[in-house]
Protein backbone atom coordinates (compact mmCIF):
# COMPACT_ATOMS: atom_id res chain seq x y z
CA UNK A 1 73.48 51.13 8.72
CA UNK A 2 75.98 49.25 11.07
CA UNK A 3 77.64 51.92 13.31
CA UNK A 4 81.12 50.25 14.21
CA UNK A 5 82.78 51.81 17.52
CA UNK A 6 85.70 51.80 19.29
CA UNK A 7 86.00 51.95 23.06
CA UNK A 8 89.64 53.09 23.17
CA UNK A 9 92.00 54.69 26.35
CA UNK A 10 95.90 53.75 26.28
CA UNK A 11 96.11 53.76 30.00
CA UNK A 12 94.89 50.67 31.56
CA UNK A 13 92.13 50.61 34.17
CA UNK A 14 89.96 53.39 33.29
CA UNK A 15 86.81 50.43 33.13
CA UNK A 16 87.24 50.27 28.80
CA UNK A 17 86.49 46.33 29.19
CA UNK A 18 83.51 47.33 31.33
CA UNK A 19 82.29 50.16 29.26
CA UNK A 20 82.56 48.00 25.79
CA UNK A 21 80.95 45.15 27.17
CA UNK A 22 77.71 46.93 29.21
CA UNK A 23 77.50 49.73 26.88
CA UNK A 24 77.11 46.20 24.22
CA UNK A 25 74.61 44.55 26.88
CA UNK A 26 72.40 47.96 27.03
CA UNK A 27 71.73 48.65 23.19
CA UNK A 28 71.01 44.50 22.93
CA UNK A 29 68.45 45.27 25.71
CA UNK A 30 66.52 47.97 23.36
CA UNK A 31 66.97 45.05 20.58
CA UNK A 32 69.53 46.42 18.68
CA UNK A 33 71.23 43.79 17.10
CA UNK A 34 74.72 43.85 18.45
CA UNK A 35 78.28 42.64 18.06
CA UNK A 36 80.79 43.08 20.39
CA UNK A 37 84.77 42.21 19.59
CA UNK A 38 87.67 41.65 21.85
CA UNK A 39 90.50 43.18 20.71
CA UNK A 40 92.49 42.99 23.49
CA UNK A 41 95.09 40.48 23.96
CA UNK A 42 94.13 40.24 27.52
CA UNK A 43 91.17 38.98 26.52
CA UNK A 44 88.79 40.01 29.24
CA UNK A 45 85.83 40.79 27.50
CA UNK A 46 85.93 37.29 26.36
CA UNK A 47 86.05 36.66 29.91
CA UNK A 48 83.14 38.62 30.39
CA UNK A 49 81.12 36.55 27.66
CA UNK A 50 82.11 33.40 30.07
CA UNK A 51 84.08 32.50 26.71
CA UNK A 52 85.08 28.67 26.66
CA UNK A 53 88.43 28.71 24.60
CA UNK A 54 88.28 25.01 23.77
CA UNK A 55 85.56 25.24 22.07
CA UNK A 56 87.63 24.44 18.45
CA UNK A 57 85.97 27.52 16.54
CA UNK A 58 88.28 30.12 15.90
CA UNK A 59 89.16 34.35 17.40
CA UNK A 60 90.30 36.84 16.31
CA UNK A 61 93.05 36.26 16.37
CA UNK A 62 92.81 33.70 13.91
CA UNK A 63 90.98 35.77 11.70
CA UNK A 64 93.85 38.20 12.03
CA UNK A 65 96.66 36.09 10.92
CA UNK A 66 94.53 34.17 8.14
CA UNK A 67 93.43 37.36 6.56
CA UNK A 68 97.56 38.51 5.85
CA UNK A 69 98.06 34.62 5.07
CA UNK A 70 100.19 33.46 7.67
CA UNK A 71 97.64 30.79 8.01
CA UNK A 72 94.39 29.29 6.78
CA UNK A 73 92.05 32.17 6.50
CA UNK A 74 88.66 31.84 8.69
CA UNK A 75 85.26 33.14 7.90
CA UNK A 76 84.21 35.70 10.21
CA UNK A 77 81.04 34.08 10.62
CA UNK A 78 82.66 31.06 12.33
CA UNK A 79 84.19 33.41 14.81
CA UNK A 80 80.75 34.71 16.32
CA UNK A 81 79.52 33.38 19.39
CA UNK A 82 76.17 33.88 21.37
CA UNK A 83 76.22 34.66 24.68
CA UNK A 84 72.28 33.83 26.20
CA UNK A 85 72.35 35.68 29.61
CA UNK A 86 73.61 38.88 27.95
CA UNK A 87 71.66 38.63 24.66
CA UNK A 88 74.72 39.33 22.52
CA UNK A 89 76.94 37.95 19.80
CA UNK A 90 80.90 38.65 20.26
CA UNK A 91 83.99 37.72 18.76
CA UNK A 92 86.76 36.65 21.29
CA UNK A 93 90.22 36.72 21.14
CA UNK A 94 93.13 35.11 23.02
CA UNK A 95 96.72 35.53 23.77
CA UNK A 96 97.91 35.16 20.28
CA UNK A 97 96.89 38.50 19.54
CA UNK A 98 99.75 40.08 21.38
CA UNK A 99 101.96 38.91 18.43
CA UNK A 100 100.09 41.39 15.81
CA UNK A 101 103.13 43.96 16.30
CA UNK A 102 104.94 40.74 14.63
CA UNK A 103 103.28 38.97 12.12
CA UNK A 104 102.07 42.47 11.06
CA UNK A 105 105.40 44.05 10.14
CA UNK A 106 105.81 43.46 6.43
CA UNK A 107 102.57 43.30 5.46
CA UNK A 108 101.13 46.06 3.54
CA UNK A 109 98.08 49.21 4.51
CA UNK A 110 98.53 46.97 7.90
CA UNK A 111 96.28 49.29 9.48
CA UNK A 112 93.23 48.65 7.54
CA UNK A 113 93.33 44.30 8.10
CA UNK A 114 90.31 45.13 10.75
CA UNK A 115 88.76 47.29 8.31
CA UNK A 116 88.81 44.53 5.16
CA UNK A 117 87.49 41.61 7.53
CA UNK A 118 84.40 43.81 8.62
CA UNK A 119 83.93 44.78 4.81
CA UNK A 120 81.18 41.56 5.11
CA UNK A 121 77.81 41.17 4.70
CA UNK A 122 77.39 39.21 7.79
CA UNK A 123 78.77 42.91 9.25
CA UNK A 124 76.00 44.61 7.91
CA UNK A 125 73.14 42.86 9.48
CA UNK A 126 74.16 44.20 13.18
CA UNK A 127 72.98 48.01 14.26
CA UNK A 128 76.36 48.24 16.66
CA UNK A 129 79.86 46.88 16.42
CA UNK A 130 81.41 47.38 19.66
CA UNK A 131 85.69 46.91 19.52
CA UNK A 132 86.97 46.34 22.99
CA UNK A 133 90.93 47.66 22.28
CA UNK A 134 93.79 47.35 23.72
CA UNK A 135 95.84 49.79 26.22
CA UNK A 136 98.04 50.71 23.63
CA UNK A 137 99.22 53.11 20.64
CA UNK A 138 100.16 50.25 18.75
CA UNK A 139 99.11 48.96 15.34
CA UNK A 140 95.76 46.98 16.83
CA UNK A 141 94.34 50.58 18.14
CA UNK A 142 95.17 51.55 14.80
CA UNK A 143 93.48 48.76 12.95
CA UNK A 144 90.50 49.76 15.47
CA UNK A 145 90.25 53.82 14.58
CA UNK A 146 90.84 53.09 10.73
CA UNK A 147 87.65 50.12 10.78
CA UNK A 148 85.40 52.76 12.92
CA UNK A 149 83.08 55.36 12.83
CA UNK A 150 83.52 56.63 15.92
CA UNK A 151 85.63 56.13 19.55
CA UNK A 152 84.38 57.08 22.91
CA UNK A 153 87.09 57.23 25.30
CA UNK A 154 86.30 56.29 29.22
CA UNK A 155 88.37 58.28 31.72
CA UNK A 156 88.72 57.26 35.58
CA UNK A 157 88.64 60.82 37.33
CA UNK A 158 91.78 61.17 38.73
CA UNK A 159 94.83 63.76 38.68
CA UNK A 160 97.26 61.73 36.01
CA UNK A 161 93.94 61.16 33.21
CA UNK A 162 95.00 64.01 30.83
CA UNK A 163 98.32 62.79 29.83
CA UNK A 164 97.05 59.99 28.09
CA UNK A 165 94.37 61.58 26.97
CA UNK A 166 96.18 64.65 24.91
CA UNK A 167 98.31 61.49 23.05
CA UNK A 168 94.98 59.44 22.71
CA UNK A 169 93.44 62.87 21.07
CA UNK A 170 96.23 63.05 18.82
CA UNK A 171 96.14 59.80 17.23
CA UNK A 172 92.87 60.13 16.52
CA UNK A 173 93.29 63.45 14.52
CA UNK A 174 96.55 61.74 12.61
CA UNK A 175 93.97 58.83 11.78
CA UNK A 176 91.80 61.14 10.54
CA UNK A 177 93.68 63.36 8.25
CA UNK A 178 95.62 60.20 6.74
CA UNK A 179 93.06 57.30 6.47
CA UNK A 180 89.81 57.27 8.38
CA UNK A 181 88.35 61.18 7.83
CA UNK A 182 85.12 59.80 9.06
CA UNK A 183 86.28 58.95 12.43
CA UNK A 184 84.33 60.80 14.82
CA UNK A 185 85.34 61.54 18.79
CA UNK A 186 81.29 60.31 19.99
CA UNK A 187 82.13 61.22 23.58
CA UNK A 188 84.47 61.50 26.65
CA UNK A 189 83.05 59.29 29.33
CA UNK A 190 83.68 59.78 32.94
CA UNK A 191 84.60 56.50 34.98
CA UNK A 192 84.80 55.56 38.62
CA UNK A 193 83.22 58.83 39.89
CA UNK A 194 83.39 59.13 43.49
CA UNK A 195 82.82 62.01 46.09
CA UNK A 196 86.14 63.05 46.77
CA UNK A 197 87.07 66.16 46.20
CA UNK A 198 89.69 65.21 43.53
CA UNK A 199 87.26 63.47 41.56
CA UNK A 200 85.23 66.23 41.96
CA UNK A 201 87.88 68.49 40.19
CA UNK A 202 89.09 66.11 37.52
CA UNK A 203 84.79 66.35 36.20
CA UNK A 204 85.29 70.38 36.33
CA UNK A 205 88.44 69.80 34.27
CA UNK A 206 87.13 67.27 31.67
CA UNK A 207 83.65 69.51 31.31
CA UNK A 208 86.09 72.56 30.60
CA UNK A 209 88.52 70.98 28.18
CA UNK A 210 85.81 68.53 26.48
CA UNK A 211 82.55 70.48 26.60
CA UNK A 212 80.14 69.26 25.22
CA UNK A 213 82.05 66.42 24.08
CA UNK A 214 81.76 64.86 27.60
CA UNK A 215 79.27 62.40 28.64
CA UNK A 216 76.82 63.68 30.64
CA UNK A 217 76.37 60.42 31.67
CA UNK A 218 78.99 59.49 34.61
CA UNK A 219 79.54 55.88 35.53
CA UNK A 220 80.42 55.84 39.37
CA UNK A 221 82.74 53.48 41.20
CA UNK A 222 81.18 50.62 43.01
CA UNK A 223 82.29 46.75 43.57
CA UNK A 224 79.45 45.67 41.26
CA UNK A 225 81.32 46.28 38.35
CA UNK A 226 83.49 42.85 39.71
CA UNK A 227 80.88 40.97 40.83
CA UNK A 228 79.03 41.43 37.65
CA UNK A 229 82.24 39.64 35.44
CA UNK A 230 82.65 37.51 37.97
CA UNK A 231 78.69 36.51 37.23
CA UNK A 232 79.32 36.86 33.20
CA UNK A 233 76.35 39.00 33.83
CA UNK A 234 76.20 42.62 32.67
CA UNK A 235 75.28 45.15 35.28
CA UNK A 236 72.04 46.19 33.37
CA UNK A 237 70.49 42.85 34.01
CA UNK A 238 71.08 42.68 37.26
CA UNK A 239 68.29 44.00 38.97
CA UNK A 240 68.65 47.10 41.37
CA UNK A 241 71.91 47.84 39.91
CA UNK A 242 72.79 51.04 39.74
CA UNK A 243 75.82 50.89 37.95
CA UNK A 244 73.26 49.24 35.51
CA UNK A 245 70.73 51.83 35.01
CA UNK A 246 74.30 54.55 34.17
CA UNK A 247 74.96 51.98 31.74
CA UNK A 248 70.92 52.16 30.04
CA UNK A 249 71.81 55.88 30.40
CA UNK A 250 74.93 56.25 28.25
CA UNK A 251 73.97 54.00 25.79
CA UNK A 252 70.61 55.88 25.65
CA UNK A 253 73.13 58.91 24.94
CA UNK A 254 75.49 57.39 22.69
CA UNK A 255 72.21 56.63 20.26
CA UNK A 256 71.30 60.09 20.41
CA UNK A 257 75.38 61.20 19.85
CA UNK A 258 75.21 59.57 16.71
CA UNK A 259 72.09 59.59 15.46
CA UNK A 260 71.00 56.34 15.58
């Protein structure tokens, strides 16, 4: 059974792009079949994929806009691309997408589009979705939570983390008392770990509040996280990489979180 999953966080650079596309990379390493989708208007897990936007097949974003008939509808399976050094398919998006908030506002159970376009057989053949979303509380985190099964949230370690966090945690619970009761919290994941002291207390925090919700898995800070986009190489195929092997690590966990 496909096991579709959001990698959500509101505030910006907490490493979401770099969590959805190695945790992606990792289960494709253990041949899981695997899908990964940029949800993001900023598009830079496309960017990641070393996606070539003139290639004349359609994004998501296209999908998007076809499926609430604001233009000619796309099949999902014409969206897919393969990316060969990573071993995965994905499903990029472009600027466009910023405009959901728009073409979005009349149209009706607007948080379930995402849902009804992964309602398709084509869907069904993959072990793992993986959404990249947006920094935001808007509708396209919406259309995310309501089309998943579960949502691990990556948080850098620092003082100002729990703010977001407590309104991220709320949403979550409001999507699923209203329209997704099978969305499921998989995991809090610690980002950019360093040995400072403050990072060292934001851990204590997280492991107090979260239990055993928390990753035990911690991804640490280090500059290979940029030169591995900058390669359109993820960081567990790049040998010696440690950043890499915390990767292999947390998507070892996340199989065993859900049951996979």
């Amino acid at each position: 059974m496909c096991k579709i999953i959001s990698v959500a966080n509101q505030k910006g650079g907490v490493g979401k792009t770099t969590t959805a596309f190695n945790i992606s990379a990792a289960l494709a390493l253990k041949n899981s079949r695997v899908l990964a989708i940029d949800f993001d208007p900023q598009a830079d897990l496309s960017k990641y994929a070393d996606f070539d936007n003139t290639d004349g097949n359609p994004t998501m974003s296209d999908l998007l806009i076809g499926k609430v008939g604001m233009s000619k509808a796309v099949e999902i399976k014409d969206c897919i691309r393969h990316n060969e050094v990573n071993n995965l398919d994905y499903i990029p998006c472009d600027i466009n997408l910023a405009n959901a908030d728009l073409f979005l506002a009349g149209v009706l159970s607007r948080e379930t589009i995402l849902k009804r376009i992964l309602n398709d057989d084509i869907i069904k053949q993959y072990d793992y979705v993986i959404i990249d979303c947006n920094p935001s509380l808007g509708v396209l985190l919406m259309n995310a939570l309501t089309a998943s099964s579960g949502v691990i949230i990556p948080v850098q370690v620092q003082d100002f983390a729990f703010g977001g966090l407590k309104t991220l945690t709320g949403v979550i619970t409001q999507i699923q008392e209203t329209i997704n009761p099978d969305l499921e919290i998989i995991g809090v994941l610690p980002t950019m770990v360093d040995r400072t002291n403050a990072s060292k207390r934001v851990v204590e925090q997280l492991e107090s509040i979260y239990n055993e919700a928390l990753f035990s898995t911690q991804i640490h800070r280090a500059t290979q996280a940029v030169e591995s986009t900058k390669q359109h190489k993820a960081l567990c195929l790049i040998k010696g990489s440690k950043l890499g092997e915390e990767y292999i690590a947390c998507a070892d966990e996340l199989s065993k979180r859900i049951g996979a």
